[in-house]
N, C-alpha and C. Protein backbone atom coordinates (compact mmCIF):
# COMPACT_ATOMS: atom_id res chain seq x y z
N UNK A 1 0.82 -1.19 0.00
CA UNK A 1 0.00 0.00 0.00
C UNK A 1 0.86 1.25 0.00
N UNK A 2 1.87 1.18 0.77
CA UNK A 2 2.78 2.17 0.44
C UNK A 2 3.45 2.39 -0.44
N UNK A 3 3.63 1.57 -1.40
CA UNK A 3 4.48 1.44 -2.68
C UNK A 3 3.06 2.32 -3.51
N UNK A 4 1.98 1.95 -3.83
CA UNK A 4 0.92 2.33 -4.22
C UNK A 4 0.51 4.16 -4.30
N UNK A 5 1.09 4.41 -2.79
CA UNK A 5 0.84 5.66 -1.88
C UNK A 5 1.78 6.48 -2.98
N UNK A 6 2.98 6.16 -2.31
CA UNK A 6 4.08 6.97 -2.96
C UNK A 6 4.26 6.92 -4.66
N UNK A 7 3.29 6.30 -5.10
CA UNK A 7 3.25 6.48 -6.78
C UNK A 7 2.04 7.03 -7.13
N UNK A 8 1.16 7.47 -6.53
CA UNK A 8 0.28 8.38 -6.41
C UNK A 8 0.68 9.70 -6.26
N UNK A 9 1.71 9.90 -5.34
CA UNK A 9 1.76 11.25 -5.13
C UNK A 9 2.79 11.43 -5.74
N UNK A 10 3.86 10.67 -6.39
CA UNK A 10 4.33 10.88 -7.38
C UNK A 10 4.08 11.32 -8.33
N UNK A 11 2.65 10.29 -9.05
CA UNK A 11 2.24 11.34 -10.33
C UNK A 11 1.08 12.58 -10.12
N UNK A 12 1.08 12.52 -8.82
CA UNK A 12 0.22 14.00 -8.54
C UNK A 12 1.17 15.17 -8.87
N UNK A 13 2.57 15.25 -8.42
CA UNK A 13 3.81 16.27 -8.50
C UNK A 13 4.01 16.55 -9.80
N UNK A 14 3.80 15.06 -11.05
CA UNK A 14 4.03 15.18 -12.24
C UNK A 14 3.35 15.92 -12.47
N UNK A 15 1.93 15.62 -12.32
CA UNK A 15 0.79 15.91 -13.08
C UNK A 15 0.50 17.97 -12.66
N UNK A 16 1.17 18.44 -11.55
CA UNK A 16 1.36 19.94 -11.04
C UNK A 16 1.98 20.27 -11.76
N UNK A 17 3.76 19.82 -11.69
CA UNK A 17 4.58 20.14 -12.52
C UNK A 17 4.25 20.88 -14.27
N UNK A 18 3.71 19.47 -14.74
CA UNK A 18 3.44 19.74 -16.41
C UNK A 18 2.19 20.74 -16.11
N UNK A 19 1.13 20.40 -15.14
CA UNK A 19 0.36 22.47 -15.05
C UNK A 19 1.08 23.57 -15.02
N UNK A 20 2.22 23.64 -14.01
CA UNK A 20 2.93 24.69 -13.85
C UNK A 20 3.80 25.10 -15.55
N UNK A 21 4.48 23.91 -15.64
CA UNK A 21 4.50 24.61 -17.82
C UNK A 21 4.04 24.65 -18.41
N UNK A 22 2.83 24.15 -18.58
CA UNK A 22 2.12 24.57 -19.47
C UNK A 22 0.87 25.90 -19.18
N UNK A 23 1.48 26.31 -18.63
CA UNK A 23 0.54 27.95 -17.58
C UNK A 23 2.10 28.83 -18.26
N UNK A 24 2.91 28.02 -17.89
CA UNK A 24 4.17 29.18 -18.60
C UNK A 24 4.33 29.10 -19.76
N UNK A 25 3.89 28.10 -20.64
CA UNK A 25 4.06 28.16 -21.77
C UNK A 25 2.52 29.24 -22.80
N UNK A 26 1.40 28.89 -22.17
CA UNK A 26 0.75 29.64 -22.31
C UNK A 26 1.48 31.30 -22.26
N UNK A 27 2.16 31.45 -21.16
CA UNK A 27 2.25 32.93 -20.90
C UNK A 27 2.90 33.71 -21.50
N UNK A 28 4.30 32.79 -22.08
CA UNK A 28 5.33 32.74 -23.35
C UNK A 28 4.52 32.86 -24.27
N UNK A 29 3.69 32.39 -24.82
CA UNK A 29 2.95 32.38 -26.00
C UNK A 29 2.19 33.58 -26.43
N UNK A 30 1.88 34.14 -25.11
CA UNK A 30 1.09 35.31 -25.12
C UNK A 30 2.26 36.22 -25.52
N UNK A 31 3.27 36.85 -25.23
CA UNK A 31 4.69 37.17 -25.48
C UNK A 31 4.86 37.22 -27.32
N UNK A 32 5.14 36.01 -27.41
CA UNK A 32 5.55 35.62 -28.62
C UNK A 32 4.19 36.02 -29.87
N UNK A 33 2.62 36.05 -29.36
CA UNK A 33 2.11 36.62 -29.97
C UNK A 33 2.22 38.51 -30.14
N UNK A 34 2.76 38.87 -29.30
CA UNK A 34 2.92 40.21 -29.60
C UNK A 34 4.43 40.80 -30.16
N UNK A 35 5.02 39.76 -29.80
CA UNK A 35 6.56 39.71 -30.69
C UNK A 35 6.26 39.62 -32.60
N UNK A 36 5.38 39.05 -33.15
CA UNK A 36 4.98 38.32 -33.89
C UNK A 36 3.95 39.43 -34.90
N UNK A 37 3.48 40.09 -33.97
CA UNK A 37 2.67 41.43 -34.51
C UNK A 37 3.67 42.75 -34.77
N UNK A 38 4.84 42.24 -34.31
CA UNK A 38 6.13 43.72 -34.70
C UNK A 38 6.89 43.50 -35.50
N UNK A 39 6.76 41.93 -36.15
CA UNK A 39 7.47 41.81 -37.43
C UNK A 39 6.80 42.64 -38.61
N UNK A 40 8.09 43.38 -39.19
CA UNK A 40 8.09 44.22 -40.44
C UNK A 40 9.27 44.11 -40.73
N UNK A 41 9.73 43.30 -42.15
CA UNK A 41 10.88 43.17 -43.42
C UNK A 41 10.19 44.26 -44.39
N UNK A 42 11.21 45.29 -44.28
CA UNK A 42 11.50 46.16 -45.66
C UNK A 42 12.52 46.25 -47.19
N UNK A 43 12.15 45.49 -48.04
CA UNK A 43 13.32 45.24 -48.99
C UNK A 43 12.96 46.27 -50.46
N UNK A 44 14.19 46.53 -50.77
CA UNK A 44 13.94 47.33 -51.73
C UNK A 44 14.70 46.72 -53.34
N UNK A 45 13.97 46.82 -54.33
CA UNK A 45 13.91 46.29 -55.76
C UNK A 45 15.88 47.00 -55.47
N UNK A 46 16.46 45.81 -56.42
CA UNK A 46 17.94 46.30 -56.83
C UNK A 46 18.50 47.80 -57.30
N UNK A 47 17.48 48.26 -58.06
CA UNK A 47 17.46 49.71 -58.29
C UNK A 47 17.53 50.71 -57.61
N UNK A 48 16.51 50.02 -56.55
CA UNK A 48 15.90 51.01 -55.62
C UNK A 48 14.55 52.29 -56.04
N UNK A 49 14.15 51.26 -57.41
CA UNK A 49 12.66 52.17 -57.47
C UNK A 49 11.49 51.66 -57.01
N UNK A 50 11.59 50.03 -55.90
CA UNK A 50 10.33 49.87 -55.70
C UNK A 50 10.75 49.71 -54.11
N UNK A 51 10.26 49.56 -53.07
CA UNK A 51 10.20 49.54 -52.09
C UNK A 51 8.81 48.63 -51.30
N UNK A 52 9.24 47.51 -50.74
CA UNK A 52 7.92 46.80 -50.39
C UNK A 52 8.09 46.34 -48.53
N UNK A 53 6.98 46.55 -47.83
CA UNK A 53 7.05 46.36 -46.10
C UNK A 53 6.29 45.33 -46.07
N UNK A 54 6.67 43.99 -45.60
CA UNK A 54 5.41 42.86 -44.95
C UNK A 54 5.64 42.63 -44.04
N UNK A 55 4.98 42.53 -43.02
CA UNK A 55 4.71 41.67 -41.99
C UNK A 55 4.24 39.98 -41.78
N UNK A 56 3.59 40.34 -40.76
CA UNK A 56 3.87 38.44 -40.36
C UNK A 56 2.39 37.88 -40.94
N UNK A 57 3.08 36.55 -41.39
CA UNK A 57 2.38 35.47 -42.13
C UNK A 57 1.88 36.45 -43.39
N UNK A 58 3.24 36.91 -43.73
CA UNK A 58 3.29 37.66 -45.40
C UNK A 58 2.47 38.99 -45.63
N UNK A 59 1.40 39.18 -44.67
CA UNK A 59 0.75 40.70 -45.31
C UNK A 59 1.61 41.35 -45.65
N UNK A 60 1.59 42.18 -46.51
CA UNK A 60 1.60 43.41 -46.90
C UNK A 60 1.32 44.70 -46.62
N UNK A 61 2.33 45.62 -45.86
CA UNK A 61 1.77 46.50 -45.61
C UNK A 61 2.23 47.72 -46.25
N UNK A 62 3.03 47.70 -46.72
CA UNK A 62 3.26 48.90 -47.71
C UNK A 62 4.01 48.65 -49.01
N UNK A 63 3.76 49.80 -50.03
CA UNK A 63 4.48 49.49 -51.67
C UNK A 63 4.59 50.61 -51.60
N UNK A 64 6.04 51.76 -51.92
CA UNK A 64 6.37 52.66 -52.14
C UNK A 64 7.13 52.70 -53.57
N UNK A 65 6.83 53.47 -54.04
CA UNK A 65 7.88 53.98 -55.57
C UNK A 65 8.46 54.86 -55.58
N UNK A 66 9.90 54.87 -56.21
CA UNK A 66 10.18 56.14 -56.52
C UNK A 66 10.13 56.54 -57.55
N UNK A 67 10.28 58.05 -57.91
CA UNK A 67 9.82 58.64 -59.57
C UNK A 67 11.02 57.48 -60.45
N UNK A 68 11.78 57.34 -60.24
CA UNK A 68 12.45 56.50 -61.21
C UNK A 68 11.83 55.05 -61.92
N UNK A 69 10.42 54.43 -61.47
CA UNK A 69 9.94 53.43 -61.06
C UNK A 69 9.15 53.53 -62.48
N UNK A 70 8.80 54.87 -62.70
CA UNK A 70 7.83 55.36 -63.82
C UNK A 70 8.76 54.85 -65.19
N UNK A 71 9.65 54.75 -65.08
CA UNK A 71 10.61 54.66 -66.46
C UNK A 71 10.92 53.06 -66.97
N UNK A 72 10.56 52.66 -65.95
CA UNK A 72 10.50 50.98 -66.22
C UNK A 72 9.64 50.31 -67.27
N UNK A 73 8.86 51.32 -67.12
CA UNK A 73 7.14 50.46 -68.22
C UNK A 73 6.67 49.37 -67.52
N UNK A 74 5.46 49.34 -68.24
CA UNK A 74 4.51 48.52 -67.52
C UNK A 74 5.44 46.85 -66.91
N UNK A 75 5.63 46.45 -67.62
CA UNK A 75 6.29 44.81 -67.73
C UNK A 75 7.40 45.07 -66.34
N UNK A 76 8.62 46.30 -66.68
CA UNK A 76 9.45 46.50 -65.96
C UNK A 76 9.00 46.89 -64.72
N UNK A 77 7.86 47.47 -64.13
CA UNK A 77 7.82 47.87 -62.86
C UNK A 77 6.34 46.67 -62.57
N UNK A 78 6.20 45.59 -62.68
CA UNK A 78 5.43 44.52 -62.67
C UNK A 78 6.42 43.66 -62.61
N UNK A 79 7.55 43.43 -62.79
CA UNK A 79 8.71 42.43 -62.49
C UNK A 79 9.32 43.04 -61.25
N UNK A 80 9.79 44.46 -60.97
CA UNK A 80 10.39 45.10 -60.46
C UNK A 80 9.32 44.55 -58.90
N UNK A 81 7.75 45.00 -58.79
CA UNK A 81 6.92 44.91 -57.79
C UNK A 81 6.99 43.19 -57.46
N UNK A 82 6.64 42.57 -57.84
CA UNK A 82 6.73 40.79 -57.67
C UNK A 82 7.86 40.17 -56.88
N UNK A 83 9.35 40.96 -57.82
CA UNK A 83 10.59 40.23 -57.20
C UNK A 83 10.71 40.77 -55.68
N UNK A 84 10.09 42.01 -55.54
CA UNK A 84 10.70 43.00 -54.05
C UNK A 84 9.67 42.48 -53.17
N UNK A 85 8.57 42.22 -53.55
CA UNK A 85 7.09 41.56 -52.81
C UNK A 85 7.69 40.00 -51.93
N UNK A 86 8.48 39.58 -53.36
CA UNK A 86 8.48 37.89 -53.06
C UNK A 86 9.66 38.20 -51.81
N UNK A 87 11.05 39.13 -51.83
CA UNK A 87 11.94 38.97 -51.04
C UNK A 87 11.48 39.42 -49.62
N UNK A 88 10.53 40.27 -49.43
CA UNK A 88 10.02 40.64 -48.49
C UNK A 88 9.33 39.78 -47.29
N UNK A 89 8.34 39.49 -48.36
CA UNK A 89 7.95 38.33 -47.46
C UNK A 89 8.20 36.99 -47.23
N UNK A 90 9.32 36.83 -47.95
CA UNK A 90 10.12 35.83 -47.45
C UNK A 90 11.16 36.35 -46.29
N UNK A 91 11.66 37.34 -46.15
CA UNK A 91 12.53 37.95 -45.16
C UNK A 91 11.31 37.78 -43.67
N UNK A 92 10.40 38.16 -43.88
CA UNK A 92 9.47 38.41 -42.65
C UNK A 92 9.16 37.02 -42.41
N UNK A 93 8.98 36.08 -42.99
CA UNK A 93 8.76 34.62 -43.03
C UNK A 93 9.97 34.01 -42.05
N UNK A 94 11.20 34.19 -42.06
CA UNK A 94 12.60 34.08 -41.86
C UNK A 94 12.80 34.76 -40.31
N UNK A 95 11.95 36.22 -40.07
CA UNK A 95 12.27 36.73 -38.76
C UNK A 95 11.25 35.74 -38.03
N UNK A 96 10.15 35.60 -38.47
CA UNK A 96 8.77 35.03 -37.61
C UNK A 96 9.14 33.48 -37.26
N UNK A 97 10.36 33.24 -37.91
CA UNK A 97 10.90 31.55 -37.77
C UNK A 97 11.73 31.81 -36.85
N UNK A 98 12.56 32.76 -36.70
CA UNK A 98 13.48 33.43 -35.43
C UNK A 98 12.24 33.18 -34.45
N UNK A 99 11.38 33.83 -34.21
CA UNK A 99 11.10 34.35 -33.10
C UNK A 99 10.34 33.02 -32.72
N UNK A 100 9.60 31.79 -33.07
CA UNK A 100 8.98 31.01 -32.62
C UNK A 100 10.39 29.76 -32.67
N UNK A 101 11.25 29.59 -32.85
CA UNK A 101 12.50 28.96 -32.59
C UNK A 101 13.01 28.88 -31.04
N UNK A 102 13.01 30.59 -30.91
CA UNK A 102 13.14 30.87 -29.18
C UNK A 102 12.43 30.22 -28.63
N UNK A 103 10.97 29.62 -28.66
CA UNK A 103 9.69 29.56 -27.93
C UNK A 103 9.43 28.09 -27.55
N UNK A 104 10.08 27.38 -29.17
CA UNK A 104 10.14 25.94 -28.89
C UNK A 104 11.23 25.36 -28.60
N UNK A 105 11.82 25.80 -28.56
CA UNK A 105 13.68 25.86 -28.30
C UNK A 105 14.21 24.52 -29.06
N UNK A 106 14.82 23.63 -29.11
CA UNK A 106 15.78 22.33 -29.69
C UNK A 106 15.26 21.60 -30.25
N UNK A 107 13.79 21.38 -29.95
CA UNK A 107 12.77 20.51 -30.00
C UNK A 107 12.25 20.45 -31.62
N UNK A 108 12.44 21.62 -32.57
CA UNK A 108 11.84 21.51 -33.63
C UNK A 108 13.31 22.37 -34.07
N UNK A 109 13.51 22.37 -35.64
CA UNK A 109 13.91 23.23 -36.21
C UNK A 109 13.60 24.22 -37.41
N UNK A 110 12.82 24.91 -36.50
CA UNK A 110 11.68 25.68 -37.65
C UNK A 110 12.98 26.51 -38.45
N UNK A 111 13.46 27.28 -37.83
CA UNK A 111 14.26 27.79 -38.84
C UNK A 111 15.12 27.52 -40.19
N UNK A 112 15.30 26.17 -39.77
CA UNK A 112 15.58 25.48 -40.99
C UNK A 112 15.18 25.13 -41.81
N UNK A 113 13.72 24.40 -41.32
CA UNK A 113 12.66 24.70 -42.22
C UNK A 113 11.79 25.17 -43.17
N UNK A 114 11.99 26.73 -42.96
CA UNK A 114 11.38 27.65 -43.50
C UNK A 114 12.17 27.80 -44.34
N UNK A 115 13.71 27.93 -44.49
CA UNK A 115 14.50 28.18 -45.27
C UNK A 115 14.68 26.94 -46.49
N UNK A 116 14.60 25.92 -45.92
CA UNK A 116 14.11 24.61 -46.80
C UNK A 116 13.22 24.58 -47.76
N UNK A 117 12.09 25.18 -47.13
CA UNK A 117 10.62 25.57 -48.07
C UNK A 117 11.24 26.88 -49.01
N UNK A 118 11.42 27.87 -48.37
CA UNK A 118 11.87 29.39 -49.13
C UNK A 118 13.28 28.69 -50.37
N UNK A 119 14.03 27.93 -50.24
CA UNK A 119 14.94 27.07 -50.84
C UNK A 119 13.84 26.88 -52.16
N UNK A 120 13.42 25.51 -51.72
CA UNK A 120 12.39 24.77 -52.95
C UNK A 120 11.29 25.48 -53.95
N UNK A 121 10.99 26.63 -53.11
CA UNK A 121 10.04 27.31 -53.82
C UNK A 121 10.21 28.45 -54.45
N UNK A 122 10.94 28.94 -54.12
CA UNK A 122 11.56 30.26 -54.68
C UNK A 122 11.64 30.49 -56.08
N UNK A 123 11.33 31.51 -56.58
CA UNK A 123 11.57 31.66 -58.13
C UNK A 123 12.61 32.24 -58.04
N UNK A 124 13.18 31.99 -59.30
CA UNK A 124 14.78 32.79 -59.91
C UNK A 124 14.48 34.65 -59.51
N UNK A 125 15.84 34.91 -59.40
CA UNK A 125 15.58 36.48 -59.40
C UNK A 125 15.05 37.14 -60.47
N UNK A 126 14.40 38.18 -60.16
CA UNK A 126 13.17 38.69 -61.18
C UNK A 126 14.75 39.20 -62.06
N UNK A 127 14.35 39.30 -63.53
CA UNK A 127 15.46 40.35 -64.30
C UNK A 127 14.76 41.55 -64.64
N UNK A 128 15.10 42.71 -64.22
CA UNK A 128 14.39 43.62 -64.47
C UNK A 128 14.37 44.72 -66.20
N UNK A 129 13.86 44.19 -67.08
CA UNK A 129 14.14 44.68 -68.02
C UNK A 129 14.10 46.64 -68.32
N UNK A 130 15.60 46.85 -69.31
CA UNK A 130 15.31 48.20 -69.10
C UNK A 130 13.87 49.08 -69.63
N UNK A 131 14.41 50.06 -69.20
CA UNK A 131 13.26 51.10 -70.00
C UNK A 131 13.17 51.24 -71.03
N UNK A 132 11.92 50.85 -72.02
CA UNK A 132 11.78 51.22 -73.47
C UNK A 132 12.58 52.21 -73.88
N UNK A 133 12.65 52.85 -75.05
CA UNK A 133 13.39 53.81 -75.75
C UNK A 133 12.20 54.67 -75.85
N UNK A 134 12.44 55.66 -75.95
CA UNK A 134 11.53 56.99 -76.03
C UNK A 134 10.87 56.93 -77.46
N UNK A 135 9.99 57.12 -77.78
CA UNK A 135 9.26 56.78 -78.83
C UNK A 135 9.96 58.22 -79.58
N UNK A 136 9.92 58.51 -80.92
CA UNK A 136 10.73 59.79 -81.38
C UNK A 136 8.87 60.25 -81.78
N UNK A 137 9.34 61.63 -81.32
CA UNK A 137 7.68 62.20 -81.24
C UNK A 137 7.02 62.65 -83.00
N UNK A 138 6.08 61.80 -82.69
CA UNK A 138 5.05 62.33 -84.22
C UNK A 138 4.35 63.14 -84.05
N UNK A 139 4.90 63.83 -85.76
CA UNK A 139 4.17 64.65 -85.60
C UNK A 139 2.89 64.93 -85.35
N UNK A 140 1.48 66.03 -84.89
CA UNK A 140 0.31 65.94 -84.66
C UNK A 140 -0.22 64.83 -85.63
N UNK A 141 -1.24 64.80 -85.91
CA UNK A 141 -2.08 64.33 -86.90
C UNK A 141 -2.79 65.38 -87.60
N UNK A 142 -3.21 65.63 -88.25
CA UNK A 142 -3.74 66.69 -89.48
C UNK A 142 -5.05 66.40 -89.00
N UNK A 143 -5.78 67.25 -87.86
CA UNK A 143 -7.31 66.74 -88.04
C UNK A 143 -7.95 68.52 -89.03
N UNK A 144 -9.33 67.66 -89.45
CA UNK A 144 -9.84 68.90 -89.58
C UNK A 144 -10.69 69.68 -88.97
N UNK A 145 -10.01 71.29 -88.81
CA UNK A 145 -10.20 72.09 -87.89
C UNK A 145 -11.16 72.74 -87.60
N UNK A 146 -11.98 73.14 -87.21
CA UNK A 146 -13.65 73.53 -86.68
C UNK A 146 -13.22 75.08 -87.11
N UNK A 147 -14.10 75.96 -87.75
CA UNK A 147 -14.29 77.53 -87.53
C UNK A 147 -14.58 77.65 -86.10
N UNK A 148 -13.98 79.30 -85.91
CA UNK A 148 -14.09 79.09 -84.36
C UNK A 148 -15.79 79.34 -83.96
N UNK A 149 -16.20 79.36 -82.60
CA UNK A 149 -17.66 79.99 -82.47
C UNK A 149 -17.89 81.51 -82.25
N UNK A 150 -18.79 81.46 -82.68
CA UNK A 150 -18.98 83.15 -82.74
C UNK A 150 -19.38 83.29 -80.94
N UNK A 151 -18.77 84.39 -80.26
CA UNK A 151 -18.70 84.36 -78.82
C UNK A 151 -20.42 84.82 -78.26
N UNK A 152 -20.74 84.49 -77.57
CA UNK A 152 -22.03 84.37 -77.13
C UNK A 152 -22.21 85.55 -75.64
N UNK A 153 -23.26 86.23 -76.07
CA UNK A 153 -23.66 87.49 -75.61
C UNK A 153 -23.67 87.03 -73.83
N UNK A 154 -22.87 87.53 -72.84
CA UNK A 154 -22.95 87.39 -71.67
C UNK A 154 -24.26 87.99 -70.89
N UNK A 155 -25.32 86.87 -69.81
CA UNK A 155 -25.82 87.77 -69.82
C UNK A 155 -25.52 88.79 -67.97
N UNK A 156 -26.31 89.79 -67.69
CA UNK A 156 -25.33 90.29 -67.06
C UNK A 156 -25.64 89.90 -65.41
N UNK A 157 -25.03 90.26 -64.47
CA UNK A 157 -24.87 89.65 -63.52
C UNK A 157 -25.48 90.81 -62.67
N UNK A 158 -26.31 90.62 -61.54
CA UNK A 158 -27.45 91.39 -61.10
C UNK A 158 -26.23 92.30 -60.11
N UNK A 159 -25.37 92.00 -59.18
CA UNK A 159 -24.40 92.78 -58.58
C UNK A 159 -23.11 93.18 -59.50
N UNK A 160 -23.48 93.22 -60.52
CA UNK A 160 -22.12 93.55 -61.36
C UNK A 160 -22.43 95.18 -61.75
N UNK A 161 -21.38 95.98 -61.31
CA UNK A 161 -21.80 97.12 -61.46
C UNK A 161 -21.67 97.39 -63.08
N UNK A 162 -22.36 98.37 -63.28
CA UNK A 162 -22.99 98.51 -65.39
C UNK A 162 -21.71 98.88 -65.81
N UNK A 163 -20.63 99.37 -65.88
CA UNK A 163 -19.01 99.84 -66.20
C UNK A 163 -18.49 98.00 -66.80
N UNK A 164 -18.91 96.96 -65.88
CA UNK A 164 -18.17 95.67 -65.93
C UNK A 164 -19.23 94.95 -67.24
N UNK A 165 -20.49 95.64 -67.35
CA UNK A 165 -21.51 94.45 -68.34
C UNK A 165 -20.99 95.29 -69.48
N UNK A 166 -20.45 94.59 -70.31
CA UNK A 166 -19.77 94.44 -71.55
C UNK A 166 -20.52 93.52 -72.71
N UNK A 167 -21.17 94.24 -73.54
CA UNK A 167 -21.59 92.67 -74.60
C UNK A 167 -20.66 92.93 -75.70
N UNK A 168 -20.10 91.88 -75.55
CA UNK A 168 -18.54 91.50 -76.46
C UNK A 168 -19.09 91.26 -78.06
N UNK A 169 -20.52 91.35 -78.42
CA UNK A 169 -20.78 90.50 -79.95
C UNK A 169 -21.24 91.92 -79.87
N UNK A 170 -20.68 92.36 -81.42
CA UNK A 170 -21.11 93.63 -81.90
C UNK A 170 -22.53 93.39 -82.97
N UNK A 171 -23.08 94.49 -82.76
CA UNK A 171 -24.43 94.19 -84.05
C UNK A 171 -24.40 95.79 -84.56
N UNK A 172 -24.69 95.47 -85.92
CA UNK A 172 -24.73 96.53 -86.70
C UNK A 172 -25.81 97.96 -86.32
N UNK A 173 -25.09 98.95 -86.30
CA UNK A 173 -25.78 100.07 -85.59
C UNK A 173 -27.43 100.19 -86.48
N UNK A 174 -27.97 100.65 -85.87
CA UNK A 174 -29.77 100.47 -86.29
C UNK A 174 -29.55 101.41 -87.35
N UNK A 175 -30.03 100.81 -88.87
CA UNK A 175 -30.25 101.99 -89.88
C UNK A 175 -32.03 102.38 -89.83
N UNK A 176 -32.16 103.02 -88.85
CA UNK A 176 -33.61 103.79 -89.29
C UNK A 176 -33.47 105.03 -90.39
C-alpha cells in the first residue's frame, strides 16, 4: 500500500509540474504573440525604385515607388513589384521563424525549415528589363479644324456694377 501511496503522489507532483509549464508556456505564447505582430521586413527592388514592407504570415503593408519606377514600363515595374514583394515576405517569413524557434527551443527546427521551403520554392531572381526607348515624337495628326464659335452674348450679372456688363458681340448700328 505504500508502494501504491508513494506512486500516487508521485504522479500527482508530475501531473502539477506539467500544469505549472504549461501555464508558462501559455504565458510565453502570449509574449511571442505580440513579438509576432512587430514583425516588419522592408526590402527594396535592386534599383531602388520599388520599395515593399510585410509583416507576419506575409501581409503586406506597404508598396512605395520612386519617380524613377515610372521609367521601367509597364512589364518593368510589374517584375520590379513581384521580385521586391516575393523577397520581403520571405525575409518576414525568416524573422517570424526566429522568433517562434526561441519559444520551442531544440525541439523543432523551424528555422531550418522555412528556409528549406523558401529554398524549394523560390523563383529565380526577377530580371528587371530596361526602360523602353523613347518613342521619337510624331508629328500631330492633321485633323480637320472647326471655324471658331462666334462668342455668345454674356448675360449680365445682377451685382455687377454697369461699367463691368460688356456685350462683347457687336451688331450693326440700327439703320432707321
Amino acid at each position: 500500500m505504500a508502494d501504491e501511496l508513494e506512486a500516487l503522489t508521485e504522479a500527482a507532483e508530475k501531473l502539477h509540474a506539467a500544469r505549472v509549464e504549461a501555464a508558462k508556456k501559455v504565458k510565453d505564447f502570449g509574449g511571442l504573440r505580440e513579438q509576432l505582430g512587430q514583425i516588419r521586413a522592408i526590402v527594396h527592388s535592386p534599383d531602388g525604385s520599388v520599395a515593399v514592407a510585410a509583416g507576419p504570415g506575409g501581409t503586406v503593408q506597404d508598396i512605395r515607388f520612386a519617380p524613377q519606377a515610372m521609367a521601367l514600363g509597364p512589364e518593368g515595374l510589374r517584375a520590379a513589384v513581384m521580385g521586391t514583394l516575393r523577397q520581403a515576405i520571405a525575409q518576414a517569413a525568416r524573422q517570424q521563424a526566429q522568433l517562434v524557434q526561441q519559444y520551442v527551443g531544440d525541439d523543432m527546427d523551424v528555422v531550418g525549415q522555412v528556409r528549406a521551403t523558401q529554398a524549394k520554392t523560390a523563383p529565380q531572381a526577377p530580371v528587371i528589363p530596361p526602360p523602353p526607348p523613347a518613342a521619337p515624337a510624331a508629328p500631330p495628326a492633321a485633323s480637320p479644324q472647326r471655324p471658331p464659335r462666334p462668342a455668345r452674348p454674356r448675360p449680365p450679372v445682377e451685382d455687377e456694377p454697369a461699367e463691368y456688363q460688356v456685350n462683347l458681340v457687336r451688331r450693326p448700328k440700327d439703320r432707321r
